[in-house]
Structure formats: structure tokens, C-alpha cells
Protein backbone atom coordinates (compact mmCIF):
# COMPACT_ATOMS: atom_id res chain seq x y z
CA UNK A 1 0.00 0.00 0.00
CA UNK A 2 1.37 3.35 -1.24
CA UNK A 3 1.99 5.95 1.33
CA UNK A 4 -0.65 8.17 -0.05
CA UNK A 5 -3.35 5.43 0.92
CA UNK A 6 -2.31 5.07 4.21
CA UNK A 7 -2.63 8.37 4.75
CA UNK A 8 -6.19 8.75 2.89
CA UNK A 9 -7.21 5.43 4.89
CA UNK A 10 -6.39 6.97 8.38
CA UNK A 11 -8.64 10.04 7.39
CA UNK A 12 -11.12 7.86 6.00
CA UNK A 13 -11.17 5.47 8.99
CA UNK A 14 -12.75 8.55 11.17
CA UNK A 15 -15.62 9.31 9.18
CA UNK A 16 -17.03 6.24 7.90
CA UNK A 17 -18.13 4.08 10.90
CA UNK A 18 -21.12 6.22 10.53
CA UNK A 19 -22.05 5.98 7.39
CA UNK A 20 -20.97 8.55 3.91
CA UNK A 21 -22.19 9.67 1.28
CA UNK A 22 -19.79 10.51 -1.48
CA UNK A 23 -20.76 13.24 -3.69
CA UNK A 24 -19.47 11.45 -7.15
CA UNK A 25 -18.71 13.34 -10.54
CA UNK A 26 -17.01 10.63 -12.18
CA UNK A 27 -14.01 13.00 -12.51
CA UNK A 28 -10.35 11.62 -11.42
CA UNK A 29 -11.11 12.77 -7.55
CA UNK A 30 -14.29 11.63 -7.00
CA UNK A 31 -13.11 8.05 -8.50
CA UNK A 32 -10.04 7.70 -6.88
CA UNK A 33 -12.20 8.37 -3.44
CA UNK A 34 -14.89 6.12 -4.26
CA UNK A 35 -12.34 3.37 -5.35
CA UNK A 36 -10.71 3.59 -1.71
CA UNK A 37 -14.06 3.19 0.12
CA UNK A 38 -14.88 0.61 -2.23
CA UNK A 39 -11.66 -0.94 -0.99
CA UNK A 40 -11.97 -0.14 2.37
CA UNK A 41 -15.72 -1.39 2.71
CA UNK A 42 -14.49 -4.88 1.48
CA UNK A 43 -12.39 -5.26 4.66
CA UNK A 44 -14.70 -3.53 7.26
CA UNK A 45 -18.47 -3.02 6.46
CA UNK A 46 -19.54 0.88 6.50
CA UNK A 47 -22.76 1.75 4.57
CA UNK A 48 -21.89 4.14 1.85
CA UNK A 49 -23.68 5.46 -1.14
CA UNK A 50 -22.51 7.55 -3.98
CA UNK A 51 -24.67 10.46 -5.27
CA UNK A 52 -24.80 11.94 -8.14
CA UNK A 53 -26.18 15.61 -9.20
CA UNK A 54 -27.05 15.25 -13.11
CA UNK A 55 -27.82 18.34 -14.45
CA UNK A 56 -27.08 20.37 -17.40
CA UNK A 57 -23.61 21.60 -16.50
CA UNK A 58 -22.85 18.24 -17.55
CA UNK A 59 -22.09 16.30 -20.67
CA UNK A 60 -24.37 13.67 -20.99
CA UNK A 61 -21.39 11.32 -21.69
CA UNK A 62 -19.61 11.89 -18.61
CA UNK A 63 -22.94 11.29 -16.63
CA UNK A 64 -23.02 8.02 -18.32
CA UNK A 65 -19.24 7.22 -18.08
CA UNK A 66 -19.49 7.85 -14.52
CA UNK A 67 -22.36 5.36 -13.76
CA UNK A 68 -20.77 2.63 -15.17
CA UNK A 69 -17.48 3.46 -13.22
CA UNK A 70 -19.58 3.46 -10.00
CA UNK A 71 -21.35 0.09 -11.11
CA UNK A 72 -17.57 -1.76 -11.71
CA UNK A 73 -17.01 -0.24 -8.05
CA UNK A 74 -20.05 -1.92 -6.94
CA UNK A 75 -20.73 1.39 -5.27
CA UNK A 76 -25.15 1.95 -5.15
CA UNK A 77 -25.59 4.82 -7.04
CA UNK A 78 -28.67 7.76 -6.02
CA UNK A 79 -29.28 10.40 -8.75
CA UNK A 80 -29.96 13.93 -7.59
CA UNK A 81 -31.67 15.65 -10.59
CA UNK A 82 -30.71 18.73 -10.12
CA UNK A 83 -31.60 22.25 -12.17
CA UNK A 84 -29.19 25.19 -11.55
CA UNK A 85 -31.06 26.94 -14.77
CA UNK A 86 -34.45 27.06 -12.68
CA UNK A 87 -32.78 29.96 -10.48
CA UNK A 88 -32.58 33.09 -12.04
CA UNK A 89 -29.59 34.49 -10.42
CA UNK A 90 -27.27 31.24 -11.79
CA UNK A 91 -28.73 31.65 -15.22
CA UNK A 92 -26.54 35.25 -15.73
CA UNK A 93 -23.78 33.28 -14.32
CA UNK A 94 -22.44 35.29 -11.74
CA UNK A 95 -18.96 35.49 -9.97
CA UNK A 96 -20.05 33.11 -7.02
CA UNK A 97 -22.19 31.12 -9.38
CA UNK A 98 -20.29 27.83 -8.21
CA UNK A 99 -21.03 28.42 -4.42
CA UNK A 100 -24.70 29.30 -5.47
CA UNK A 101 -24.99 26.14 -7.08
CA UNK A 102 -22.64 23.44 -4.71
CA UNK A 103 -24.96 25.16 -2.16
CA UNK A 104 -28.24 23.83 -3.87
CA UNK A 105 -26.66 20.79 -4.37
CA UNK A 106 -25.10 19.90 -1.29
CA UNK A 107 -28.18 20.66 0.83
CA UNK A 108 -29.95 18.16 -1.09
CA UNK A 109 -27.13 15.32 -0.39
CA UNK A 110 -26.88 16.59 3.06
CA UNK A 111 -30.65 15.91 3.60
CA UNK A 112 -30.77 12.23 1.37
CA UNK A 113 -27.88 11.51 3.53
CA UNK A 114 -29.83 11.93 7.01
CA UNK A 115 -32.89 10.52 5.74
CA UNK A 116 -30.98 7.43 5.30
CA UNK A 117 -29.35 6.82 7.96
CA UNK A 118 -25.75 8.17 5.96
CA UNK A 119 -24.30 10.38 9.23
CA UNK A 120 -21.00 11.77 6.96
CA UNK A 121 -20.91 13.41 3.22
CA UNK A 122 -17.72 13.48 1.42
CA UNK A 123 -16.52 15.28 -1.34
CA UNK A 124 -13.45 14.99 -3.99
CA UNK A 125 -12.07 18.16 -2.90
CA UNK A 126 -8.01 17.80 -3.29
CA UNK A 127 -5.37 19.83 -1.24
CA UNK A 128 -4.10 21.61 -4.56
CA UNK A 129 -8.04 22.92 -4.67
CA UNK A 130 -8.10 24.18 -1.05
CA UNK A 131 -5.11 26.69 -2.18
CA UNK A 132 -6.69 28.18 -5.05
CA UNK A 133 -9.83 30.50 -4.95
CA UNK A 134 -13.16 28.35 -5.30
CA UNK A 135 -15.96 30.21 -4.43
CA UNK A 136 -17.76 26.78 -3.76
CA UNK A 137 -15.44 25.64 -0.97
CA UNK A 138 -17.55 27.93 1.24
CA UNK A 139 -20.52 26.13 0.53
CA UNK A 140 -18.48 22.83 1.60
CA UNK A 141 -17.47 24.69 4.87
CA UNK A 142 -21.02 25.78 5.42
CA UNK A 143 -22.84 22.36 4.98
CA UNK A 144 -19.95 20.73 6.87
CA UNK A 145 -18.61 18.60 3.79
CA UNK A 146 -15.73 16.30 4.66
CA UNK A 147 -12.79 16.19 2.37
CA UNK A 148 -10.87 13.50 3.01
CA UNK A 149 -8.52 14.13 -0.31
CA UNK A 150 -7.56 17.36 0.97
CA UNK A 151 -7.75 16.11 4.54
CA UNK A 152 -5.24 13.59 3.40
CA UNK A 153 -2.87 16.32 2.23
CA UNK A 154 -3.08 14.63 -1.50
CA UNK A 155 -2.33 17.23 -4.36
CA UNK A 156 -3.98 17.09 -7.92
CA UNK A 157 -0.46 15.20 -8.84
CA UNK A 158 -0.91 12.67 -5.83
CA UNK A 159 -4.49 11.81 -6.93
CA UNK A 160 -3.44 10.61 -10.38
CA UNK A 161 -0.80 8.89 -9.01
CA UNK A 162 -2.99 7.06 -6.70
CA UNK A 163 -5.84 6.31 -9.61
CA UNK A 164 -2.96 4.47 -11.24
CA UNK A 165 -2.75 2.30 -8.13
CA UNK A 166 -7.00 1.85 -7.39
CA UNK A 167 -8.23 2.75 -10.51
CA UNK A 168 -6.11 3.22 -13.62
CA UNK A 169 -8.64 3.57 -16.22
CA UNK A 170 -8.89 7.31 -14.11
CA UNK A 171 -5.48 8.15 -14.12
CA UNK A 172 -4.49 9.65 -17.51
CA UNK A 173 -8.73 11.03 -17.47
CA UNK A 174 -8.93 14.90 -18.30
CA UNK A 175 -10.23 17.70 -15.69
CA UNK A 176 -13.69 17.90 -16.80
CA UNK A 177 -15.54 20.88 -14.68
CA UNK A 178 -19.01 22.21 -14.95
CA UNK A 179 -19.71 23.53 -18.53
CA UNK A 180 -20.73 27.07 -17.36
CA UNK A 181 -16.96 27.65 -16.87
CA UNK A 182 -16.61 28.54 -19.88
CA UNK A 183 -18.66 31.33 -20.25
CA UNK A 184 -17.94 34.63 -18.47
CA UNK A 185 -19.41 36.05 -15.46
CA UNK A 186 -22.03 37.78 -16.09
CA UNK A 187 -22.90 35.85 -19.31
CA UNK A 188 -26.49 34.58 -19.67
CA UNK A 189 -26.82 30.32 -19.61
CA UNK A 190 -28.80 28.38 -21.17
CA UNK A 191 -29.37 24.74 -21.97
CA UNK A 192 -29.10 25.46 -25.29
CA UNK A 193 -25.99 27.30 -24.83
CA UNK A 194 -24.39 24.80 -22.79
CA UNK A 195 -25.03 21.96 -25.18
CA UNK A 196 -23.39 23.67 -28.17
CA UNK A 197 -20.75 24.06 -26.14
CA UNK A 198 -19.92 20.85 -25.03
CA UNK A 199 -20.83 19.48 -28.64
CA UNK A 200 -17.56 22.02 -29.67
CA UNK A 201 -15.80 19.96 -27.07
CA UNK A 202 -16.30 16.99 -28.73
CA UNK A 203 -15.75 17.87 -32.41
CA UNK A 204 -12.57 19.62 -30.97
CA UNK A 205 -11.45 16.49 -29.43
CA UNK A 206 -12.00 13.81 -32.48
CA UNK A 207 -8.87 15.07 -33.91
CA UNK A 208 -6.89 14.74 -30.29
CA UNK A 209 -5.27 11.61 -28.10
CA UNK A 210 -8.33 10.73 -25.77
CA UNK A 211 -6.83 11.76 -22.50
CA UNK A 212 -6.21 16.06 -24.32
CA UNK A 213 -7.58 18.64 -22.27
CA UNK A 214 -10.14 20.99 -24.42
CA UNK A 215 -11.93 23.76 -23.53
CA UNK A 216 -13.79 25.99 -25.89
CA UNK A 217 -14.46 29.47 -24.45
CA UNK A 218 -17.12 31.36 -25.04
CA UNK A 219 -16.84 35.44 -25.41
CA UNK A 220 -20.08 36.67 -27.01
CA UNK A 221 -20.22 35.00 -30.47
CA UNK A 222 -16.68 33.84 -30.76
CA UNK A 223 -15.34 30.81 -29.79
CA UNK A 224 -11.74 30.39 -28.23
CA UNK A 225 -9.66 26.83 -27.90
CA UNK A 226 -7.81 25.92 -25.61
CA UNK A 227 -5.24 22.86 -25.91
CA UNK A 228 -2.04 22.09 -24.33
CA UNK A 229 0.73 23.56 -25.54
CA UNK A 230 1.74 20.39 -27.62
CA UNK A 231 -1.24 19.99 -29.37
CA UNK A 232 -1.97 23.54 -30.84
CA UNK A 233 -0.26 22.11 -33.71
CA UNK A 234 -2.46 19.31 -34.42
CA UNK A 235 -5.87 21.75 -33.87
CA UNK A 236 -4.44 24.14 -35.91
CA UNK A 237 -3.30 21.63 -39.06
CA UNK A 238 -6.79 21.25 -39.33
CA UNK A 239 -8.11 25.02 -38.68
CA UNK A 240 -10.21 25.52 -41.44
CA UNK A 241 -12.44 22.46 -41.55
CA UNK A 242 -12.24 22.79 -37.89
CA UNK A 243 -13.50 26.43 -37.71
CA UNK A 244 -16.38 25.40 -40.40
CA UNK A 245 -17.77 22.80 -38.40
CA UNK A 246 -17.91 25.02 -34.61
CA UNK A 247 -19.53 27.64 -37.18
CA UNK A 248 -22.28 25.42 -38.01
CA UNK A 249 -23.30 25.20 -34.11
CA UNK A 250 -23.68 29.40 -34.21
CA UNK A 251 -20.47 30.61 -33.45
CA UNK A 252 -19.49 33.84 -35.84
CA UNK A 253 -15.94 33.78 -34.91
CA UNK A 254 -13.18 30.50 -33.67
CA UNK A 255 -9.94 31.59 -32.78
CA UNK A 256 -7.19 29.49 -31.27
CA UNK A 257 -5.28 30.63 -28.20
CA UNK A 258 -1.49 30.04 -28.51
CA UNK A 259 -0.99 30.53 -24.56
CA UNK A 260 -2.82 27.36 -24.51
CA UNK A 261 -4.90 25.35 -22.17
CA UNK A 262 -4.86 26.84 -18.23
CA UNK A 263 -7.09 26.55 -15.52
CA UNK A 264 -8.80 29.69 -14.33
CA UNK A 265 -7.71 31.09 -17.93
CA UNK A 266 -10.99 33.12 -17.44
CA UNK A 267 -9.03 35.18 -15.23
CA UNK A 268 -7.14 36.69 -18.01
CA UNK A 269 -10.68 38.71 -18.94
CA UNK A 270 -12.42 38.73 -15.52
CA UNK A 271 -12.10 40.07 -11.82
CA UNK A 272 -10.02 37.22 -10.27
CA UNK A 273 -12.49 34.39 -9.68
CA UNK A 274 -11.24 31.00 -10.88
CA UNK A 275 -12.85 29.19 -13.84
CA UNK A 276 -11.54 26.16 -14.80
């Protein structure tokens, strides 16, 4: 057992004789968390559930890639169908739209939690996360979310290390957050919007190794990729077609950014709040 287990196994061993309830994404985090009370479960019974908030911040792929990661696991799986677009202040998207919405969601995990009989919920929230500014980490504080990544003292770098180790098929998996990060503040969301956007995602990513990270920005009516540095090339040799096909979804305008991909890059045109 790798060091970083022990350590995420000692943090984990103080919150689960009660029960948890993992708030589960399907990203790397939430995976490699859900692997080790898989794990852990199999040598000393705990009830645990893994909840899910579907809504349309999310790709419909990823919803379904994540339930079958949870069903390998053999992890029960609740659905929380949740609407962020029903409140009008998260449809213009505003600077503390994530703590608006982890606030919504949370409070309903919090409460299907209690109501049965789940007396912890637990989040994918890494160390590396707790340093950086994430409006939504006060909604953790606020609802008393446990951590136990962050707890554990495991960075973003640790986490994929240990998904090699519980749960490879995780380990080379892109960051995938919520889709409204790529709008900016103050920009109005829609379903519609949100859709076409992850659809660009997807085109953009035909031409790229599976594991790329893509984001397509959205400023008004023009597009703006983002790749890693190493694979501007490879978007680029293919600009044209490329361009032709996000301009068939409505955009009037696709540029590529040669800075390249970044998390938070959305700080480059806003007032300092983190998008990733």
C-alpha cells in the first residue's frame, strides 16, 4: 500500500463508521475516493452510497461514463436531478455562481444523507483545490462537507498517481468541470448554450489523443480553444475544416489561443475568480 493510501485510509477510517455519502462526478477525484471506500468497505463493512447531481452543467457522456465506473465499483448509485437553470440568479452566471450552485446541491445530499441513515458526506475536494480561490469551498465549509482528499494532504499530482494504483482507467482522465466555466461572469446560460458548447468539445477532441484537455471558451459569439501547448499544432493543421464545423453550431468567430490550455484562464478577462 502506497503511502498516499495510508494516509487517505487513516482520514477515512474517522468518518465512515457512521455511514458517507460521497458526492461522485465521475471525474479523477471523486473516482479515486470512491475506489478507496470501495476498498476499504471490502475489509470492514460501513454503509456508503454515492450520489450523483445530473444536471445540465454536464455532458451527458460523462454522466453516463461515470455510472458505469460506479457500477464496476459496486458502489449503489442515487441520482440527484438537479436544475441550476431554474434559479434566475445562476442563469446570468455570476462570480459566485459555483457556491450558489454546490450550495443547492449539497443541501440536497446533506438531507438524502440523514434521511438514510448516511451520518458523513464526502466530497473529492483535493489539497491543490483548497489553495486556489473556489468560491464553492464555502458552501463545503457551510454544509460541513468532509474532504478527506484534501484532509489527506493529496495534491492534484498525488491523486493521479494514486488512480494508477486503485483505478487506472482514471489516471491519464482529463479535468472535466461544470460547462458554465466557460462562459464569463455575467454571461447569460442556457441549456441550449451549454449543449453547443460541449458538442464544440467533442468535435474539438475527435482530432486529439483521448486523455487532451479541451476547452472551448465562449466570449459573445466567438469561440476560443484551448489545448495544451503540444497539441496547438495538431488543432491548428486542421483550422479551417475545424473552424467550419464550430460555425455550423452558431459561433461567428473561432480563434485558437497560442498561450494554450490553463485553468482559471478566465481570469485573463475577468475580476479574479477561478474558472476552470
Amino acid at each position: 500500500m502506497s503511502p498516499a493510501e495510508s494516509r487517505l485510509r487513516e482520514v477515512l477510517a474517522g468518518i465512515v463508521p457512521g455511514g458517507i455519502a460521497l458526492a461522485y462526478s465521475g471525474g479523477v477525484d471523486s473516482s479515486v475516493l470512491l475506489a478507496a471506500l470501495a476498498r476499504l468497505r471490502a475489509e470492514c463493512p460501513f454503509p456508503l452510497a454515492a450520489v450523483m447531481a445530473e444536471s445540465v452543467f454536464q455532458p451527458p457522456e460523462e454522466i453516463r461514463a461515470a455510472r458505469e465506473r460506479a457500477a464496476r465499483l459496486g458502489v449503489g448509485l442515487h441520482t440527484v436531478r438537479h436544475d441550476p437553470l431554474s434559479d434566475p440568479a445562476l442563469r446570468q452566471n455570476p462570480p459566485d455562481r459555483c457556491y450558489r450552485c454546490k450550495r443547492r446541491i449539497f443541501a440536497e445530499i446533506r438531507a438524502w444523507a440523514g434521511a438514510n441513515g448516511l451520518a458523513a458526506v464526502a466530497d473529492g475536494t483535493n489539497a491543490d483545490d483548497v489553495r486556489s480561490t473556489r468560491p464553492g469551498l464555502r458552501a463545503l465549509r457551510e454544509l460541513a462537507v468532509r474532504s478527506p482528499l484534501a484532509e489527506a494532504g493529496l495534491t492534484k499530482a498525488a491523486v493521479r498517481e494514486l488512480a494508477a494504483e486503485l483505478i487506472p482507467e482514471a489516471a491519464a482522465q482529463p479535468a472535466s468541470p461544470c460547462l458554465a466555466t466557460r462562459f464569463e461572469y455575467g454571461a447569460a446560460l442556457s441549456a441550449e448554450r451549454l449543449r453547443l458548447v460541449a458538442e464544440g468539445e467533442r468535435i474539438i477532441r475527435e482530432r486529439l489523443p483521448e486523455a487532451a484537455d479541451v476547452r472551448l471558451r465562449v466570449h459573445g459569439g466567438t469561440g476560443r480553444i484551448e489545448v495544451t501547448p503540444g497539441l496547438i499544432p495538431a488543432v491548428a493543421a486542421g483550422g479551417r475544416m475545424l473552424a467550419a464545423r464550430l460555425k455550423e453550431l452558431g459561433f461567428k468567430r473561432i480563434v485558437l489561443d497560442l498561450d494554450g490550455f490553463g485553468s482559471g484562464s478566465m481570469e485573463r478577462t475577468e475580476d479574479g475568480h477561478g474558472q476552470t
